[in-house]
PDB file of N, CA and C in Angstrom:
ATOM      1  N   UNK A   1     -14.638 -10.957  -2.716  1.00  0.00           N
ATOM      2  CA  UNK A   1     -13.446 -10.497  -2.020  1.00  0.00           C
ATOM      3  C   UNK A   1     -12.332 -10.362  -3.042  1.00  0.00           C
ATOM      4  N   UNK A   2     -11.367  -9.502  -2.722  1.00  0.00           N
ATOM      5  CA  UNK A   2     -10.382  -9.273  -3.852  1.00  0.00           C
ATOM      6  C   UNK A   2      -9.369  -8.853  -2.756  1.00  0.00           C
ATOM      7  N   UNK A   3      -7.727  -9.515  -3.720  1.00  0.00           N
ATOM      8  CA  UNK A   3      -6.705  -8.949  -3.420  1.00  0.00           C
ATOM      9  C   UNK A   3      -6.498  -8.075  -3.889  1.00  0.00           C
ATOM     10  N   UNK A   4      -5.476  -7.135  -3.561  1.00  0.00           N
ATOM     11  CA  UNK A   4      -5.310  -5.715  -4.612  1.00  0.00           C
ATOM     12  C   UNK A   4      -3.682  -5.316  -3.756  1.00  0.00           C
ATOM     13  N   UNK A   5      -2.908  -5.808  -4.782  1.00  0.00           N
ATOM     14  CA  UNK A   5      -1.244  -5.265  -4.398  1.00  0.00           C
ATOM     15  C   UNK A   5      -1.011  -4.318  -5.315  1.00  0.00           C
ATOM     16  N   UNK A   6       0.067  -3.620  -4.558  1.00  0.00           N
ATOM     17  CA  UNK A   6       0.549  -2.592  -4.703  1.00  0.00           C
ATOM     18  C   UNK A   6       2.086  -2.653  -4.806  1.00  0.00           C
ATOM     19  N   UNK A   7       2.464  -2.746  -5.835  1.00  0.00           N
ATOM     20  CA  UNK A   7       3.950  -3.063  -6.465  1.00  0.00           C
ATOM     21  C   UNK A   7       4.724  -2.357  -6.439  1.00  0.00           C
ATOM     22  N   UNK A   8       5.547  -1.235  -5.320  1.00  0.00           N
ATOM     23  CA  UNK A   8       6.518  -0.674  -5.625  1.00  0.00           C
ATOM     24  C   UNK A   8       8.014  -0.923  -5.828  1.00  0.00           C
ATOM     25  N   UNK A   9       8.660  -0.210  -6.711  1.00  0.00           N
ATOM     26  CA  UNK A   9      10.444   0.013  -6.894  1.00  0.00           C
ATOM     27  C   UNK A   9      10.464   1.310  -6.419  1.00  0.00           C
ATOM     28  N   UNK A  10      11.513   0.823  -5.396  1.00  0.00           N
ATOM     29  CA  UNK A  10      11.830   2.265  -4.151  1.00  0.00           C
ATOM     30  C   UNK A  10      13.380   2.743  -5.157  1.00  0.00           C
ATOM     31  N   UNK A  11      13.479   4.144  -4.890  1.00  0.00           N
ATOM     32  CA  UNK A  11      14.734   4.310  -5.085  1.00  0.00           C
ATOM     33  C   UNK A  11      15.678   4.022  -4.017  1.00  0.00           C
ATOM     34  N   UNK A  12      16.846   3.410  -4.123  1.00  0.00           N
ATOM     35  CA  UNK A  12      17.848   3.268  -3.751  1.00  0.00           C
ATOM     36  C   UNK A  12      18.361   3.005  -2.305  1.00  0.00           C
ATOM     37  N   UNK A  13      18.104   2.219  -1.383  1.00  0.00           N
ATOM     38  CA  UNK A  13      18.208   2.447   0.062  1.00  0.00           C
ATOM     39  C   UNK A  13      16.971   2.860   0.926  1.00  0.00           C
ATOM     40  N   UNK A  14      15.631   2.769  -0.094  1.00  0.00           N
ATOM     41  CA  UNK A  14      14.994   4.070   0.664  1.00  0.00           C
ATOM     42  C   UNK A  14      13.532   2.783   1.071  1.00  0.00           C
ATOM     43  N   UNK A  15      13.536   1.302   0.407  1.00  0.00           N
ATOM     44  CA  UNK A  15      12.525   0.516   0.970  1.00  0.00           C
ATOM     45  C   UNK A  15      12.179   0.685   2.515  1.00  0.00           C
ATOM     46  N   UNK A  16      12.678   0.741   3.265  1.00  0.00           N
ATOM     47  CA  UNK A  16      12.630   0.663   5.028  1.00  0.00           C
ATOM     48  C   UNK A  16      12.208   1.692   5.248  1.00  0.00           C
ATOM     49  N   UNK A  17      12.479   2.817   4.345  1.00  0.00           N
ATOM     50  CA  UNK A  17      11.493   4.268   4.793  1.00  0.00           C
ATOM     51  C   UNK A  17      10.109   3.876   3.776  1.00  0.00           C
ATOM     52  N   UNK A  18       9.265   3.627   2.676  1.00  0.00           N
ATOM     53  CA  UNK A  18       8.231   3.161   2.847  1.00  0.00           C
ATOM     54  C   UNK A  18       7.495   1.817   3.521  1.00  0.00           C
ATOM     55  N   UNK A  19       8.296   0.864   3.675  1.00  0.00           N
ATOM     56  CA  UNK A  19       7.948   0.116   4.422  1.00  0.00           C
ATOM     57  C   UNK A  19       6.916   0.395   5.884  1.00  0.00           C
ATOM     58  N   UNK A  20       8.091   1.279   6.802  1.00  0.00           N
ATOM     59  CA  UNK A  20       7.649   1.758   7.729  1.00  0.00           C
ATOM     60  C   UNK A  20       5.978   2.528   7.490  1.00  0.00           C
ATOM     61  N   UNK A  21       6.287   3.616   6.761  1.00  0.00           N
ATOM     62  CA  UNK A  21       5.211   4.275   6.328  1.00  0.00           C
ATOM     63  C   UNK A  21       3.708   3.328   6.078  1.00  0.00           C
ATOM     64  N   UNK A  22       3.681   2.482   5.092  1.00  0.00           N
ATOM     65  CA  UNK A  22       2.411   1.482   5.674  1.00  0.00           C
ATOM     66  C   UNK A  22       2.448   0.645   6.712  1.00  0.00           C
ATOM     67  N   UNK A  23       3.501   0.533   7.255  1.00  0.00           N
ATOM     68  CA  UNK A  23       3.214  -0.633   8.658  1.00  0.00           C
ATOM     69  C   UNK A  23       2.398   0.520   9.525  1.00  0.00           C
ATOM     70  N   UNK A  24       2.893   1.905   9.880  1.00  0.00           N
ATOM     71  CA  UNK A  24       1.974   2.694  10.301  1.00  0.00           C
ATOM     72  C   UNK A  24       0.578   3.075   9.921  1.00  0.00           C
ATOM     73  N   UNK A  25       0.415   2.918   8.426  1.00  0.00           N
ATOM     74  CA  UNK A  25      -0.942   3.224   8.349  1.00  0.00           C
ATOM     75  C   UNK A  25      -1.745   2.145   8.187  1.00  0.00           C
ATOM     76  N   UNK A  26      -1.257   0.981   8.206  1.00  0.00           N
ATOM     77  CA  UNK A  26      -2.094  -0.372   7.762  1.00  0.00           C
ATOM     78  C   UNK A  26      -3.636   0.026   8.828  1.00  0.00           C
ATOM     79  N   UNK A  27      -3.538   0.262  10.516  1.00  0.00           N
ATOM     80  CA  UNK A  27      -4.457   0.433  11.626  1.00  0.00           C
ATOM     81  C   UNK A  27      -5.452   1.275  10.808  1.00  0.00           C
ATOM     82  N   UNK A  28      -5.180   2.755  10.222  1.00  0.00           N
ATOM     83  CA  UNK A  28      -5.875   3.340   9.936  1.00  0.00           C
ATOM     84  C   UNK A  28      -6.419   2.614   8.465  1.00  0.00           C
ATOM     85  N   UNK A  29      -6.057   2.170   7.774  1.00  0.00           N
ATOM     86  CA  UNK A  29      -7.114   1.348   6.158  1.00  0.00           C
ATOM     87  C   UNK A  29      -7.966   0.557   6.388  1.00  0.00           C
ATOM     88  N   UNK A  30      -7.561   0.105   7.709  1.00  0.00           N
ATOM     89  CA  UNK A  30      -8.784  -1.472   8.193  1.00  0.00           C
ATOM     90  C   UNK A  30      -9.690  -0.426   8.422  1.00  0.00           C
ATOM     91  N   UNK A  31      -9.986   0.963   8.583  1.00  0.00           N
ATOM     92  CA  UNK A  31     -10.877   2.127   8.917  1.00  0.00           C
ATOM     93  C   UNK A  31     -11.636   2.182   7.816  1.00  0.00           C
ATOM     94  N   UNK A  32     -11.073   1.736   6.819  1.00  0.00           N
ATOM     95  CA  UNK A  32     -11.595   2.330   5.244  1.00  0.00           C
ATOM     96  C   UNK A  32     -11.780   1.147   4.586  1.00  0.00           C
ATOM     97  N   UNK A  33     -12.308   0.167   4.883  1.00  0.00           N
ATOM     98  CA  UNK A  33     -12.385  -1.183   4.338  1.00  0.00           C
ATOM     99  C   UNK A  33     -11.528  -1.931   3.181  1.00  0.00           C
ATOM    100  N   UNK A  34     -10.160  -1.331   3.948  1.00  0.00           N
ATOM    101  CA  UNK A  34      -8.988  -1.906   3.359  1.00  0.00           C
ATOM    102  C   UNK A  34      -8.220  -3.091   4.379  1.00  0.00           C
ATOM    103  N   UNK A  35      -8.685  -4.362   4.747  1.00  0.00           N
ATOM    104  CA  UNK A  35      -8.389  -5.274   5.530  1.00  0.00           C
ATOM    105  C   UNK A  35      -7.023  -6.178   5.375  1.00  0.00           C
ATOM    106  N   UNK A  36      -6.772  -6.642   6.232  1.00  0.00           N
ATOM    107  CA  UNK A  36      -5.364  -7.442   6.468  1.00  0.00           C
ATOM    108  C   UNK A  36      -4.495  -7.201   5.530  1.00  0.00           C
ATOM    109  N   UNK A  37      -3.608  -5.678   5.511  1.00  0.00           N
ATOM    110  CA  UNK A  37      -2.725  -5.313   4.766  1.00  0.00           C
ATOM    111  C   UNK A  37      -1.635  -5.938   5.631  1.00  0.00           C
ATOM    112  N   UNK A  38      -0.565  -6.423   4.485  1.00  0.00           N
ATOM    113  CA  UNK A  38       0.519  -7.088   4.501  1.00  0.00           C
ATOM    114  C   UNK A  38       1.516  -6.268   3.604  1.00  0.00           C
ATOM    115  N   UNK A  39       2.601  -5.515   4.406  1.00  0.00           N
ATOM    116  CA  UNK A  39       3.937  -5.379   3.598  1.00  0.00           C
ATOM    117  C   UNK A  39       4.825  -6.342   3.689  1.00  0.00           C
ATOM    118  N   UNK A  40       5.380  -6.581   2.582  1.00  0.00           N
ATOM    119  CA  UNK A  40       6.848  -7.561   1.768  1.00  0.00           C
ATOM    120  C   UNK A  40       7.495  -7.011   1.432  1.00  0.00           C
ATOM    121  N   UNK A  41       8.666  -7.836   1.254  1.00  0.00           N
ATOM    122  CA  UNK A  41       9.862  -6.795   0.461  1.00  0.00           C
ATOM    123  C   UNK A  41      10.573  -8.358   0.157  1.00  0.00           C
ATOM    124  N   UNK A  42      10.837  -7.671  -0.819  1.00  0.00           N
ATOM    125  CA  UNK A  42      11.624  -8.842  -2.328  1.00  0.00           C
ATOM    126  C   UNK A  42      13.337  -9.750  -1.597  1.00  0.00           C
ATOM    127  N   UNK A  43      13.172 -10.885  -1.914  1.00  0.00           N
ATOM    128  CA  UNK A  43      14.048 -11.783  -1.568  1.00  0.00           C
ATOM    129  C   UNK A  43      14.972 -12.317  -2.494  1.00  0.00           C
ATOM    130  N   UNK A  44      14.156 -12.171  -4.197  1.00  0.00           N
ATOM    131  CA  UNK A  44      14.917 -12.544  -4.970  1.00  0.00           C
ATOM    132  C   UNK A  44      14.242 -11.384  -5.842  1.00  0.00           C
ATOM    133  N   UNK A  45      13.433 -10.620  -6.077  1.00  0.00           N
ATOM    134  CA  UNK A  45      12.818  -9.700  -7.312  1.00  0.00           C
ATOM    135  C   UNK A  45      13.545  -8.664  -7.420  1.00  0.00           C
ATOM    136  N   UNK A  46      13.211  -7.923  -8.157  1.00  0.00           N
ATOM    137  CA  UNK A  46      14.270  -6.043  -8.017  1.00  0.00           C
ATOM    138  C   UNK A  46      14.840  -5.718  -6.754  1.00  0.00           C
ATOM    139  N   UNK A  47      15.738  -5.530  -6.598  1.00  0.00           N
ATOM    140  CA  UNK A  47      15.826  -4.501  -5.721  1.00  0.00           C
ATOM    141  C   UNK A  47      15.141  -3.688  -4.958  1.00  0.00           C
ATOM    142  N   UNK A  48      15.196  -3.795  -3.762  1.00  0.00           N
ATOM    143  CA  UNK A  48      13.775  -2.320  -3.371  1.00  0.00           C
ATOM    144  C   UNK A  48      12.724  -2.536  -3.802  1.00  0.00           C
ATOM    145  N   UNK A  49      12.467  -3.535  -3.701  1.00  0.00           N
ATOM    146  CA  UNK A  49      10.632  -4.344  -3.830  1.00  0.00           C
ATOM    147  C   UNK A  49      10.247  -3.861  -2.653  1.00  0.00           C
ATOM    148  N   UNK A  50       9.278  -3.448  -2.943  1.00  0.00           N
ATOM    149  CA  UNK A  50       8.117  -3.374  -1.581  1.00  0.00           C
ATOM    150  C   UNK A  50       6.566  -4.068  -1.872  1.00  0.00           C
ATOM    151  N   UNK A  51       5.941  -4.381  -1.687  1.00  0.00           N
ATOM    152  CA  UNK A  51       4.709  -5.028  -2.211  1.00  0.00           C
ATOM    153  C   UNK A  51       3.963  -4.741  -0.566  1.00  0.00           C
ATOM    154  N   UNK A  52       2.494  -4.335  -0.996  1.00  0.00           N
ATOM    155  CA  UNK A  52       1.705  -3.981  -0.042  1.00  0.00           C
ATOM    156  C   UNK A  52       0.780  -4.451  -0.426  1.00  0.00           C
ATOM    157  N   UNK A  53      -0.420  -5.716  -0.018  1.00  0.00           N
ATOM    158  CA  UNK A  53      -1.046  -6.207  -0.199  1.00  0.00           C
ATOM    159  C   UNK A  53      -2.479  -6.252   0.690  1.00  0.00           C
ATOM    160  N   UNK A  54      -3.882  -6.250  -0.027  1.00  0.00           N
ATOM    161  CA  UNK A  54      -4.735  -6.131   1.351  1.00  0.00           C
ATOM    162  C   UNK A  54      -5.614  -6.575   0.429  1.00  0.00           C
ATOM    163  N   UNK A  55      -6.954  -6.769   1.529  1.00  0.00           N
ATOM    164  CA  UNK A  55      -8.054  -7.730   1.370  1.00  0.00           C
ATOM    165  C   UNK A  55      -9.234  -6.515   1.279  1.00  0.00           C
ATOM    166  N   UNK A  56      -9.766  -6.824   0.361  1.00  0.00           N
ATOM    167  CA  UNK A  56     -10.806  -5.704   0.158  1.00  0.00           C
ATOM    168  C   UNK A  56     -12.278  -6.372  -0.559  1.00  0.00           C
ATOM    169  N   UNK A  57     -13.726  -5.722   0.184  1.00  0.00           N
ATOM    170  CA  UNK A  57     -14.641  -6.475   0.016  1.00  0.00           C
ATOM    171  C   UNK A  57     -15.132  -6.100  -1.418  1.00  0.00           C
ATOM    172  N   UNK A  58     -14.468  -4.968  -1.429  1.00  0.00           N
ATOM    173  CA  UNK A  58     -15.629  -4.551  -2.958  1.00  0.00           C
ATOM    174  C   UNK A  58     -14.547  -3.499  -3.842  1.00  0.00           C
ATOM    175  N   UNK A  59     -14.321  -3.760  -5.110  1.00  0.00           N
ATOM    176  CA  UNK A  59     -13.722  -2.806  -5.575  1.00  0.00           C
ATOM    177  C   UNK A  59     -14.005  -1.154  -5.697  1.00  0.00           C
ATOM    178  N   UNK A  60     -15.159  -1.173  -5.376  1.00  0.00           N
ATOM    179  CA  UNK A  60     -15.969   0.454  -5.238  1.00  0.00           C
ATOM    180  C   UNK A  60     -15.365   0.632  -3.746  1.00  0.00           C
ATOM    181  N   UNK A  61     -15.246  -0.002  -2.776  1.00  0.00           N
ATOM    182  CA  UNK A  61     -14.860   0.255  -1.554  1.00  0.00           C
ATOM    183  C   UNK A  61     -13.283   0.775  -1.042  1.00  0.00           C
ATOM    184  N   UNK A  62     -12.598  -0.096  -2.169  1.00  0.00           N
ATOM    185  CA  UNK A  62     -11.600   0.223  -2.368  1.00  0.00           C
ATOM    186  C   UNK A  62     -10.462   1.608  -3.063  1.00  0.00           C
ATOM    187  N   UNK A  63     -11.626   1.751  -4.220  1.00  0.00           N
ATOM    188  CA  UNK A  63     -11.214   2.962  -4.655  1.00  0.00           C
ATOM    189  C   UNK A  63     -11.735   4.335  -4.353  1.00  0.00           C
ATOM    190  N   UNK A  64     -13.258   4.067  -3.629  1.00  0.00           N
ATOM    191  CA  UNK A  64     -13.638   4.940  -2.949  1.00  0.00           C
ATOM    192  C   UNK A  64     -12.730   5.829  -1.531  1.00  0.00           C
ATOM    193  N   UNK A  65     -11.840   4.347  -0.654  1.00  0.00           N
ATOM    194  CA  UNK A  65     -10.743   4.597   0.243  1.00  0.00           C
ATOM    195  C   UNK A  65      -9.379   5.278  -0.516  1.00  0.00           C
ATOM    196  N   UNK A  66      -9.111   4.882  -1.476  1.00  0.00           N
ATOM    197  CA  UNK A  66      -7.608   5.828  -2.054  1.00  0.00           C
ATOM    198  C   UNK A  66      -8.247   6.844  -2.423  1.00  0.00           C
ATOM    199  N   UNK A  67      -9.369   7.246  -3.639  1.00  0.00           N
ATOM    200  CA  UNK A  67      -9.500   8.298  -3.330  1.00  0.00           C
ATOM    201  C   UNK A  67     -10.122   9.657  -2.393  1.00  0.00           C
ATOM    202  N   UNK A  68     -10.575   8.954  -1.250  1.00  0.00           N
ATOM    203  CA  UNK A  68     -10.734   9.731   0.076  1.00  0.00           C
ATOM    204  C   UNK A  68      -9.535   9.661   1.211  1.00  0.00           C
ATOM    205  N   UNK A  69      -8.594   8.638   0.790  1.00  0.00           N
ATOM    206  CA  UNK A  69      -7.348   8.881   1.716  1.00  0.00           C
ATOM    207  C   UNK A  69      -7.059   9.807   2.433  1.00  0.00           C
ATOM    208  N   UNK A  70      -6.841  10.942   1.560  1.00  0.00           N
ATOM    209  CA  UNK A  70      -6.019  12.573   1.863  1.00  0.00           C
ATOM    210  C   UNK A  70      -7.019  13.355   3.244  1.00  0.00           C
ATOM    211  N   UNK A  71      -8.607  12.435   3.098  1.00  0.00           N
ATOM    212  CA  UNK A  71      -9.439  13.013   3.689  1.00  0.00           C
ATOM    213  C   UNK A  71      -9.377  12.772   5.406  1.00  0.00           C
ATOM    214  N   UNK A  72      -8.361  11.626   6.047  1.00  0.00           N
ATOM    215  CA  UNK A  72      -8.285  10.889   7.235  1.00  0.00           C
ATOM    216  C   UNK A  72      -6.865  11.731   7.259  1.00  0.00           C
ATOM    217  N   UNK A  73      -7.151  12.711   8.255  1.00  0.00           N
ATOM    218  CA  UNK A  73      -5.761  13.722   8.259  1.00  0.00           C
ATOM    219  C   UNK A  73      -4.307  12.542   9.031  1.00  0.00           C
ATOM    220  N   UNK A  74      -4.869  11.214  10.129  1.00  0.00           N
ATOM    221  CA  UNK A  74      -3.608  10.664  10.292  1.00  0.00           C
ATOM    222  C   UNK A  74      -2.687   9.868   9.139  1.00  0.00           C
ATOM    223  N   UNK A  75      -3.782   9.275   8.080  1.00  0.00           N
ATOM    224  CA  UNK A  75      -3.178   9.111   7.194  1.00  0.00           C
ATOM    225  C   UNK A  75      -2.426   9.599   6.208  1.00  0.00           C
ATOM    226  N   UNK A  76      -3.084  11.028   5.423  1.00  0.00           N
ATOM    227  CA  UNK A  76      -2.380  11.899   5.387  1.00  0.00           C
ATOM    228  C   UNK A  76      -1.108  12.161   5.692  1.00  0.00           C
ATOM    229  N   UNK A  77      -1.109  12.224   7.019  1.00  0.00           N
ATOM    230  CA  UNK A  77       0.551  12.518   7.410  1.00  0.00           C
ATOM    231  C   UNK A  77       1.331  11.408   7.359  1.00  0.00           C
ATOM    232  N   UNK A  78       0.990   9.868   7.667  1.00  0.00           N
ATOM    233  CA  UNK A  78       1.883   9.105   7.881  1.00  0.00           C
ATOM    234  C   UNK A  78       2.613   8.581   6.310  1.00  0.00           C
ATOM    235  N   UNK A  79       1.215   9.100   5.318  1.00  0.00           N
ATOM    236  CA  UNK A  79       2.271   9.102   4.089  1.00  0.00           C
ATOM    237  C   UNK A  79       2.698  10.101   3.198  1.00  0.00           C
ATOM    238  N   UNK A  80       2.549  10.717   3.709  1.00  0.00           N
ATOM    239  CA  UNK A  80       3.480  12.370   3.356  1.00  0.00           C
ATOM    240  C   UNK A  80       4.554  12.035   2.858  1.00  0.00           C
ATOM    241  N   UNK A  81       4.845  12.325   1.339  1.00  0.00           N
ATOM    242  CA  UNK A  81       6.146  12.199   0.665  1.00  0.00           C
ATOM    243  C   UNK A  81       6.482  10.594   0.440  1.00  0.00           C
ATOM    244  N   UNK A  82       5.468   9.745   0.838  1.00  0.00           N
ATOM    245  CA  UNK A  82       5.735   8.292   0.461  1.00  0.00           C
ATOM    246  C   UNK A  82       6.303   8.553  -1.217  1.00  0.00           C
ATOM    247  N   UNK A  83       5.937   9.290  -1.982  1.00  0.00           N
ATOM    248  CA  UNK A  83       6.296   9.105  -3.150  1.00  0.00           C
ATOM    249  C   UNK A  83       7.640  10.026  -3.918  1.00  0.00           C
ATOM    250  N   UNK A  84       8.507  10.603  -3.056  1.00  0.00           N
ATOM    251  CA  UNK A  84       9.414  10.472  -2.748  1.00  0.00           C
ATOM    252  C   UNK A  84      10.489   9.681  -3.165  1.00  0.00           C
ATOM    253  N   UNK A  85       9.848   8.674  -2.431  1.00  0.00           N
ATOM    254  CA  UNK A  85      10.790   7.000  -1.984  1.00  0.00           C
ATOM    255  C   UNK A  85      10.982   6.446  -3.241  1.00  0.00           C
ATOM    256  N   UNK A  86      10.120   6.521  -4.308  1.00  0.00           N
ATOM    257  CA  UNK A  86       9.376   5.379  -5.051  1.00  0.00           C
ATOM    258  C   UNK A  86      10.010   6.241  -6.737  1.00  0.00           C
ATOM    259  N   UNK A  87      10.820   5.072  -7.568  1.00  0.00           N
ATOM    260  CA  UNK A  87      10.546   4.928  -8.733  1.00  0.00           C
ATOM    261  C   UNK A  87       9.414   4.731  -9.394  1.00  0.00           C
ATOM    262  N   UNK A  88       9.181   3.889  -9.166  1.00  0.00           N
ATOM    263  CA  UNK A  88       7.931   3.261 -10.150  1.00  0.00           C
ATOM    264  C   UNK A  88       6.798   2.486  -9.298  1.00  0.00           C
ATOM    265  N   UNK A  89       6.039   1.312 -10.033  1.00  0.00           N
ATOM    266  CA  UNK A  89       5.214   0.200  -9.354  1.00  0.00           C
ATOM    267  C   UNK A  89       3.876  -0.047 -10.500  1.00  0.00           C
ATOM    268  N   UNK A  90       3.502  -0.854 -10.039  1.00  0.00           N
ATOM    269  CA  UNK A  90       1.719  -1.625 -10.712  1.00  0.00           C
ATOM    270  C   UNK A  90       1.092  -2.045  -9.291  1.00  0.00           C
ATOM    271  N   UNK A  91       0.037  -2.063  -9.488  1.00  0.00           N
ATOM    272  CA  UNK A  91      -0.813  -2.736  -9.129  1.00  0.00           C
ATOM    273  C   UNK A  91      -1.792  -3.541  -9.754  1.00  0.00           C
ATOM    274  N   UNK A  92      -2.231  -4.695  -8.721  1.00  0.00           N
ATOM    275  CA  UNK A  92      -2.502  -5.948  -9.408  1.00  0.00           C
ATOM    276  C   UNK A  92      -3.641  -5.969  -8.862  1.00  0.00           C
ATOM    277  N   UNK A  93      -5.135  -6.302  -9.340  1.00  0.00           N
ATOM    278  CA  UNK A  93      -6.078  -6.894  -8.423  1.00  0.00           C
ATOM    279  C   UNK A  93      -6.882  -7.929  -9.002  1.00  0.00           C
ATOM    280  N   UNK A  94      -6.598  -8.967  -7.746  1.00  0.00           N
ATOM    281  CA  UNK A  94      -7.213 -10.361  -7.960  1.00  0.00           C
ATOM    282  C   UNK A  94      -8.447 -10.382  -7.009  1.00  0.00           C
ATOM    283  N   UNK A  95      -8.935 -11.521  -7.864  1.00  0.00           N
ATOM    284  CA  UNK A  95     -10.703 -11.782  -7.001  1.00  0.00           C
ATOM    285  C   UNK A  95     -10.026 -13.416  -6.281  1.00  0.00           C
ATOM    286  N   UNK A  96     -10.471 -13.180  -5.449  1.00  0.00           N
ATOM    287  CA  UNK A  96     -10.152 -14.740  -4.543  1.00  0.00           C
ATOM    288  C   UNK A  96     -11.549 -15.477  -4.793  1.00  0.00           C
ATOM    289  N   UNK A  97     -11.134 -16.766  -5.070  1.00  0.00           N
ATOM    290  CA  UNK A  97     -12.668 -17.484  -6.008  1.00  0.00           C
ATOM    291  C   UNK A  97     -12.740 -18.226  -4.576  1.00  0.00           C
TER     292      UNK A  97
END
């Protein structure tokens, strides 16, 4: 099992518009064996932290789902222009021992 976050810096005011955007698609990733996604947003880190975090069984499973994303037309739309929002980011992926 592995964590795998997703580290964004939003530009300017604009966290609550991606935020939203995965709270909507989190339903559709549990589709794609992207499980118990969790959005955050920073309390003390940068500014416009967003961190999107999920539970994933296999790293082939995982990257197999981002890159077939575009292919699940609701997803598709619900993140249309997510990148937009977004300066920068990393992603991190940990194995849960």
């Amino acid at each position: 099992m592995y964590i795998v976050r997703n580290i964004f810096t939003c530009k300017p005011g604009r966290a609550k518009d991606l935020v939203a955007k995965f709270k909507a698609a989190a339903p559709h990733l549990a589709r794609m064996e992207i499980h118990n996604t969790r959005v955050l947003t920073d309390t003390s880190a940068e500014f416009w932290t967003v961190v999107v975090e999920s539970e994933v069984t296999s790293l082939d499973a995982y990257f197999g789902a981002v890159r077939d994303r575009d292919a699940d037309e609701a997803v598709a739309k619900l993140m249309s222009g997510y990148m937009d929002l977004v300066q920068g980011g990393r992603r991190e992926i940990l194995r849960l021992e």
